[in-house]
N, C-alpha and C. Protein backbone atom coordinates (compact mmCIF):
# COMPACT_ATOMS: atom_id res chain seq x y z
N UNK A 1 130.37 159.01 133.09
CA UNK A 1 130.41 157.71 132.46
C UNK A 1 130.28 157.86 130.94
N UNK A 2 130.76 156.70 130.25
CA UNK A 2 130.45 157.02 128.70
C UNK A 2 129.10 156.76 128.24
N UNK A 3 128.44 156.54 128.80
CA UNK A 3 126.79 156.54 128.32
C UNK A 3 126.44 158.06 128.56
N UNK A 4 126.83 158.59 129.30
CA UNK A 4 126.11 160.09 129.47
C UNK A 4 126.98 160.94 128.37
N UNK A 5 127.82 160.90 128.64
CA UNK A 5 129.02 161.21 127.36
C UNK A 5 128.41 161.01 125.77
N UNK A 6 128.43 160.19 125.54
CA UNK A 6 127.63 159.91 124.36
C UNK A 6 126.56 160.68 124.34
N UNK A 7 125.68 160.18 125.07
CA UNK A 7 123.78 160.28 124.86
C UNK A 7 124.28 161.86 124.77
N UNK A 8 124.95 162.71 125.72
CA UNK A 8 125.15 164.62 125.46
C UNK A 8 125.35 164.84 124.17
N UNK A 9 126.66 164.04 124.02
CA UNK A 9 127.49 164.56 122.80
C UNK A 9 126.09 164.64 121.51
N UNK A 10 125.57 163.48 121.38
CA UNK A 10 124.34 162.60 120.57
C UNK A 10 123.21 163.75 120.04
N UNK A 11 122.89 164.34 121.56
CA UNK A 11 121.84 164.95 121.63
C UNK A 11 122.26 166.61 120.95
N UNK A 12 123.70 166.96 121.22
CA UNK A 12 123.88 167.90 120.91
C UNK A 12 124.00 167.98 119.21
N UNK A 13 124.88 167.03 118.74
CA UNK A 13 124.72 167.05 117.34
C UNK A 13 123.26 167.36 117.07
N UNK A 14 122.45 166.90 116.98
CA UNK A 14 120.93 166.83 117.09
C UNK A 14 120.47 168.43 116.75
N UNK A 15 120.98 169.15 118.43
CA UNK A 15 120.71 170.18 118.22
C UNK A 15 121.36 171.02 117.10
N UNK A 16 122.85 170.74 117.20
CA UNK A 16 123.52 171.66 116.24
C UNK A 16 123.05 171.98 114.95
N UNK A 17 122.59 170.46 114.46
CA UNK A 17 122.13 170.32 112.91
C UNK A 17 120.20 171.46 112.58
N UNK A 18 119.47 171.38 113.88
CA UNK A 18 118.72 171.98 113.59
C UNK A 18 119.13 173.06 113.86
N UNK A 19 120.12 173.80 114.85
CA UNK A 19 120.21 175.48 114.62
C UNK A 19 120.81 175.46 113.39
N UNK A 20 121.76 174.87 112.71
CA UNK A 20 122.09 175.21 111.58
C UNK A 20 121.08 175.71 110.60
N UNK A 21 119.80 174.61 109.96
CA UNK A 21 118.40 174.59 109.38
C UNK A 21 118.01 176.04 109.74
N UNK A 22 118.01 176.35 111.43
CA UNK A 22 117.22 177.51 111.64
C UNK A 22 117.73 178.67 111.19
N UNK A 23 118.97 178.76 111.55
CA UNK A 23 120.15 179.87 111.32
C UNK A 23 119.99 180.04 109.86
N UNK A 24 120.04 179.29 108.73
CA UNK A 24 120.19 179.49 107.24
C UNK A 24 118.68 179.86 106.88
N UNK A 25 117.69 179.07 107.17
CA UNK A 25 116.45 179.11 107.07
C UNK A 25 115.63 180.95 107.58
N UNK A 26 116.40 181.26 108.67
CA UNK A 26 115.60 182.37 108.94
C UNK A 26 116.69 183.38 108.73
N UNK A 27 117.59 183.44 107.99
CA UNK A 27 118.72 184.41 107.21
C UNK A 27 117.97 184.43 106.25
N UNK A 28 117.86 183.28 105.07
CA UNK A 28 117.27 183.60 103.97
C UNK A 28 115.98 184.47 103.77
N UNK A 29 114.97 184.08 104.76
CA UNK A 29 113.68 184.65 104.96
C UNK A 29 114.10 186.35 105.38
N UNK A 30 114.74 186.59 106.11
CA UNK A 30 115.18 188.07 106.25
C UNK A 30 114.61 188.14 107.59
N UNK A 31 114.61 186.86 108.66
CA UNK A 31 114.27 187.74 110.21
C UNK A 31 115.00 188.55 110.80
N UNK A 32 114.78 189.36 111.18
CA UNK A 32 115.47 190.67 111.66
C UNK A 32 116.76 190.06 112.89
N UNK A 33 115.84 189.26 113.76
CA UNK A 33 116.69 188.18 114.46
C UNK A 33 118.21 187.51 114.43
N UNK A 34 118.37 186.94 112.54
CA UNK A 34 119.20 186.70 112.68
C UNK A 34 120.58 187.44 111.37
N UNK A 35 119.62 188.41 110.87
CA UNK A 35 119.92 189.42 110.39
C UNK A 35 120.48 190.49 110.77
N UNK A 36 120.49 190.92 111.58
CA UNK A 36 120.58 192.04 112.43
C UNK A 36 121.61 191.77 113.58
N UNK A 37 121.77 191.28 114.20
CA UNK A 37 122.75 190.18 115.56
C UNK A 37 123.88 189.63 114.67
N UNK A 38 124.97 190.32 115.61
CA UNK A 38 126.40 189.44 115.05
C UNK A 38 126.17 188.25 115.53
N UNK A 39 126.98 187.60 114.52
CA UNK A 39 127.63 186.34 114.11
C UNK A 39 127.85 185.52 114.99
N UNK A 40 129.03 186.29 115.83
CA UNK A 40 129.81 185.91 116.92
C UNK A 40 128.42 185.73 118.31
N UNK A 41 127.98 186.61 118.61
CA UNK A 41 126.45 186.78 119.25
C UNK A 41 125.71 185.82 119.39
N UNK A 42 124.97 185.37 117.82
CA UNK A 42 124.36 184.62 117.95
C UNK A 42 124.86 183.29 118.03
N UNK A 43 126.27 182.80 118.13
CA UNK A 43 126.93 181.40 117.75
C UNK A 43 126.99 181.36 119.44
N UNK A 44 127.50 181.93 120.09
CA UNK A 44 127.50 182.21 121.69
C UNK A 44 126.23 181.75 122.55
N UNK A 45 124.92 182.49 121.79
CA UNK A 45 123.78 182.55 122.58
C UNK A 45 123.59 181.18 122.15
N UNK A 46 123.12 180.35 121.12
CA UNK A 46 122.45 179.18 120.24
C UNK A 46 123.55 177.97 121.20
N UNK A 47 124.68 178.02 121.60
CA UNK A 47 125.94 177.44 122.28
C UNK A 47 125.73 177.26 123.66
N UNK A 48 125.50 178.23 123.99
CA UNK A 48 125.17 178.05 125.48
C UNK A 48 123.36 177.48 125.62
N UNK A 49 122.59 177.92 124.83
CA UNK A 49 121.18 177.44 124.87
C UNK A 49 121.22 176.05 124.57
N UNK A 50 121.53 175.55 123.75
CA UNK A 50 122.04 174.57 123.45
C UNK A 50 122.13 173.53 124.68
N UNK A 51 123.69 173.58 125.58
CA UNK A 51 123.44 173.04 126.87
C UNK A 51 122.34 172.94 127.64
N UNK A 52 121.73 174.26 127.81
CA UNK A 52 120.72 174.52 128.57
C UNK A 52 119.29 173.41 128.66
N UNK A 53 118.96 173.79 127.12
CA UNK A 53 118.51 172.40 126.49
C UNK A 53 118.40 171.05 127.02
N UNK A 54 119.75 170.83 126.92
CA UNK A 54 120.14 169.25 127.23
C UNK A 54 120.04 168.83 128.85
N UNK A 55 120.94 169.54 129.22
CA UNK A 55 120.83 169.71 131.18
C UNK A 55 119.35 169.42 131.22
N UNK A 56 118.36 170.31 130.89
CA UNK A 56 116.94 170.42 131.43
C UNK A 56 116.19 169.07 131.55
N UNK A 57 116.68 168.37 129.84
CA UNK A 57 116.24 167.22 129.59
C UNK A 57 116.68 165.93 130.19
N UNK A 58 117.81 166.06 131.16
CA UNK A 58 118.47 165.15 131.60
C UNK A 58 117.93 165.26 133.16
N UNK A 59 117.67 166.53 133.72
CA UNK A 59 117.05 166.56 135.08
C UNK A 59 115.65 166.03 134.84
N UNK A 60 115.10 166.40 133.70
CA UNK A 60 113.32 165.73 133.76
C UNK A 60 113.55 164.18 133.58
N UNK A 61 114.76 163.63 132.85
CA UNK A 61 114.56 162.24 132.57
C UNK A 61 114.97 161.41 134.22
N UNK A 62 115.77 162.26 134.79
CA UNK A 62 115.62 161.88 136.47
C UNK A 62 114.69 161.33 137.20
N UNK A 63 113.74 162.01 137.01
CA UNK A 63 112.12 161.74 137.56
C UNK A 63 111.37 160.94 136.73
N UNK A 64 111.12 160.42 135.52
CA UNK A 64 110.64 159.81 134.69
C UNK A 64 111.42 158.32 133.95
N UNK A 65 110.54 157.49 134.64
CA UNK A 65 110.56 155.63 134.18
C UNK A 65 110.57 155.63 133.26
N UNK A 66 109.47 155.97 132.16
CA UNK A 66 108.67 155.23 131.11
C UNK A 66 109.14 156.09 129.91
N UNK A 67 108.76 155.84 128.92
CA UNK A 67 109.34 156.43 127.64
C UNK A 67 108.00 157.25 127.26
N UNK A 68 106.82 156.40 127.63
CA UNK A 68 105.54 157.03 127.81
C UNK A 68 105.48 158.50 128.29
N UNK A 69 105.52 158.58 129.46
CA UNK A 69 106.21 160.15 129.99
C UNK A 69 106.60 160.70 129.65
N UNK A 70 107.63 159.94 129.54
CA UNK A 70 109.55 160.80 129.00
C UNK A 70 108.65 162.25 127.54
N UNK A 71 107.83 161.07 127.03
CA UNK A 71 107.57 161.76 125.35
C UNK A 71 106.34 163.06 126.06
N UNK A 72 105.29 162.49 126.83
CA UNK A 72 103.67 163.37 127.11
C UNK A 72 104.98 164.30 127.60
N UNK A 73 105.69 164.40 128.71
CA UNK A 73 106.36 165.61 129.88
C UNK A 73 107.50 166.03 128.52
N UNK A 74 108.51 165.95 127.64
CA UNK A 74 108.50 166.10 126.88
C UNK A 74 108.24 166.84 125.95
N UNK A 75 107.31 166.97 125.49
CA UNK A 75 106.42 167.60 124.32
C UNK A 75 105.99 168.76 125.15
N UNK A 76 105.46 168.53 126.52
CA UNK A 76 104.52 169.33 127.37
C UNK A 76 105.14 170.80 127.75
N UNK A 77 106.86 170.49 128.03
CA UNK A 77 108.11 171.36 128.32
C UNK A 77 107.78 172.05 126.74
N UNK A 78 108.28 171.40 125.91
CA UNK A 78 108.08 172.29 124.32
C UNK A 78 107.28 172.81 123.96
N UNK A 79 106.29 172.23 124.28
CA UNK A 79 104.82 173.48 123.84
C UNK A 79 104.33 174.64 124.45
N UNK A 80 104.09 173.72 125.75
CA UNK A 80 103.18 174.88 126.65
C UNK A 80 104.17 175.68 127.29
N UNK A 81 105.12 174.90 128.00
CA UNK A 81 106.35 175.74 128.46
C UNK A 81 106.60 176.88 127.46
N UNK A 82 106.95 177.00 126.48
CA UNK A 82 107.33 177.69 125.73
C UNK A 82 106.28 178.92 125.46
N UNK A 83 104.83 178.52 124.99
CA UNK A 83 104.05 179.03 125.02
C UNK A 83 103.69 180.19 126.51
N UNK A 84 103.41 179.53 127.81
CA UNK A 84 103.75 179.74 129.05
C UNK A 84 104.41 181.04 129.07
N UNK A 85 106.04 180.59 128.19
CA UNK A 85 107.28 181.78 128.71
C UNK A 85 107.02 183.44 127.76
N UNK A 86 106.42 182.63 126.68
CA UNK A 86 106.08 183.91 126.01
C UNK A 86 105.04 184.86 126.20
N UNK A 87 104.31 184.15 126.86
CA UNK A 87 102.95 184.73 127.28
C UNK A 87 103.89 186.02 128.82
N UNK A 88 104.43 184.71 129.73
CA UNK A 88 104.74 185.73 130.37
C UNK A 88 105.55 187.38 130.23
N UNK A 89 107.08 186.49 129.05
CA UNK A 89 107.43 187.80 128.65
C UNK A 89 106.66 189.11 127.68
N UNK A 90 105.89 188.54 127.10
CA UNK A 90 105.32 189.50 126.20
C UNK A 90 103.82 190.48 127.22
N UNK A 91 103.66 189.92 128.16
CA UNK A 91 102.62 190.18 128.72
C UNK A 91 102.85 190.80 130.12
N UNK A 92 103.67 190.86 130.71
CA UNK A 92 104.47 190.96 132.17
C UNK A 92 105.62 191.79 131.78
N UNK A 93 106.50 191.38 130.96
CA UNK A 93 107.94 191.72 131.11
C UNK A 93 108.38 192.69 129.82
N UNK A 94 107.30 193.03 128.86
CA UNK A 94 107.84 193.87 127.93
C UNK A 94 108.07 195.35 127.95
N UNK A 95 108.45 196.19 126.87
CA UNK A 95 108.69 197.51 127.20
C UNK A 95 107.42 197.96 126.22
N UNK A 96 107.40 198.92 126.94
CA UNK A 96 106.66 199.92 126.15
C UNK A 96 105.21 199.40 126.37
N UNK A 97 104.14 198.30 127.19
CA UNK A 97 103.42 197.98 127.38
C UNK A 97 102.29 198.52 128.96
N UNK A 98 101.52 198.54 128.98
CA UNK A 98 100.88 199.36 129.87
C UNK A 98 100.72 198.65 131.20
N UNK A 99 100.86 197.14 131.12
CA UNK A 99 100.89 195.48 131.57
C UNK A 99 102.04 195.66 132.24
N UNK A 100 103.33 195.91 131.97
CA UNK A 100 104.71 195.52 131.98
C UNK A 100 105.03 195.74 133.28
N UNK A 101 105.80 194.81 134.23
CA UNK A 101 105.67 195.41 135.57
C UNK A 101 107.19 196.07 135.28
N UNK A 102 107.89 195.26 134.80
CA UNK A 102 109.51 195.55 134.53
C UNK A 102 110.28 195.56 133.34
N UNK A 103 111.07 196.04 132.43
CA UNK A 103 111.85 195.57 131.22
C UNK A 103 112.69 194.60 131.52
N UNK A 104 113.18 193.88 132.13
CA UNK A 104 113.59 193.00 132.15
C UNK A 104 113.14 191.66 133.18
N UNK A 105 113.48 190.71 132.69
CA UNK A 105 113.39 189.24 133.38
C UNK A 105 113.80 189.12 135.03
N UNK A 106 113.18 188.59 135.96
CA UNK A 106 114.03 188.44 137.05
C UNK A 106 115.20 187.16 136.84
N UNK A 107 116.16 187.20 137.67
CA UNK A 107 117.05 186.16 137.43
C UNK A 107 116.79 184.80 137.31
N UNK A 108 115.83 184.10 138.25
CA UNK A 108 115.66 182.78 138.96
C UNK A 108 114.43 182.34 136.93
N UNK A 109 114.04 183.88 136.72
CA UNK A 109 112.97 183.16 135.21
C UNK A 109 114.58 182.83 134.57
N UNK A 110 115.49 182.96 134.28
CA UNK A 110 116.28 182.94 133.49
C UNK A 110 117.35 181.65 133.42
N UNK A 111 117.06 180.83 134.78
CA UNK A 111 117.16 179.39 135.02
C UNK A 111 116.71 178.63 133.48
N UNK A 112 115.28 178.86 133.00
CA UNK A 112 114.35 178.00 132.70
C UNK A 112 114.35 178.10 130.88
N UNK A 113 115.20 177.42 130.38
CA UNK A 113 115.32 177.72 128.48
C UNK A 113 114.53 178.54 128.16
N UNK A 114 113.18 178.33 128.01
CA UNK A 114 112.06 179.10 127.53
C UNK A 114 112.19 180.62 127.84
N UNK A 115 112.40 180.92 128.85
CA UNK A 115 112.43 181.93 128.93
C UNK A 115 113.73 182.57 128.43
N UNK A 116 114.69 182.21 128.46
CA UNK A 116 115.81 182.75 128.27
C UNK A 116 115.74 183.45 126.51
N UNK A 117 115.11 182.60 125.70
CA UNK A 117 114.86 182.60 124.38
C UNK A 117 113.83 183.48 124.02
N UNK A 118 112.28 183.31 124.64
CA UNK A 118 111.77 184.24 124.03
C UNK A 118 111.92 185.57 124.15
């Protein structure tokens, strides 16, 4: 329908304009991140995350009435989720760590933005 059409398209500008911010912002600073990683690479990964993003936010707004929610569940995905994914990868899933059960992610973590990113 054109309401979902929109509200995507909407949301994605949104995003685009802040990877842009991030992309210039952490070039200038010299993160190795986006310094180091082709071009082509990172326009691919930020593109497809991107969707990922949006999808996620559209399955949680499924379950959620209120705008009240929408914002606490929301915020809750961005913080702690995030927080959550890093803890797990840096703590579970890294190399060279004594912790690490594996170097890499299992598939089904790789569903979930957060993880895909950190």
């Amino acid at each position: 329908t054109p309401y979902f059409i929109t509200n995507y398209l909407f949301f994605y500008v949104l995003y685009t304009f802040a990877v842009i911010l991030f992309w210039i912002g952490g070039y200038l600073i010299g993160q190795r991140f986006f310094t180091q990683t082709g071009f082509s690479t990172l326009l691919i990964f930020f593109f497809g995350w991107g969707h990922a993003l949006i999808a996620l936010a559209y399955l949680l707004a499924a379950f959620l009435n209120s705008k009240r929610a929408a914002s606490v569940v929301g915020y809750s995905v961005a913080l702690i989720g995030t927080l959550v994914a890093e803890i797990v990868c840096d703590f579970m899933y890294a190399e060279g760590t004594d912790q690490s059960i594996s170097n890499t992610l299992p598939l089904p973590f790789l569903i979930y933005p957060q993880f895909t990113f950190t």
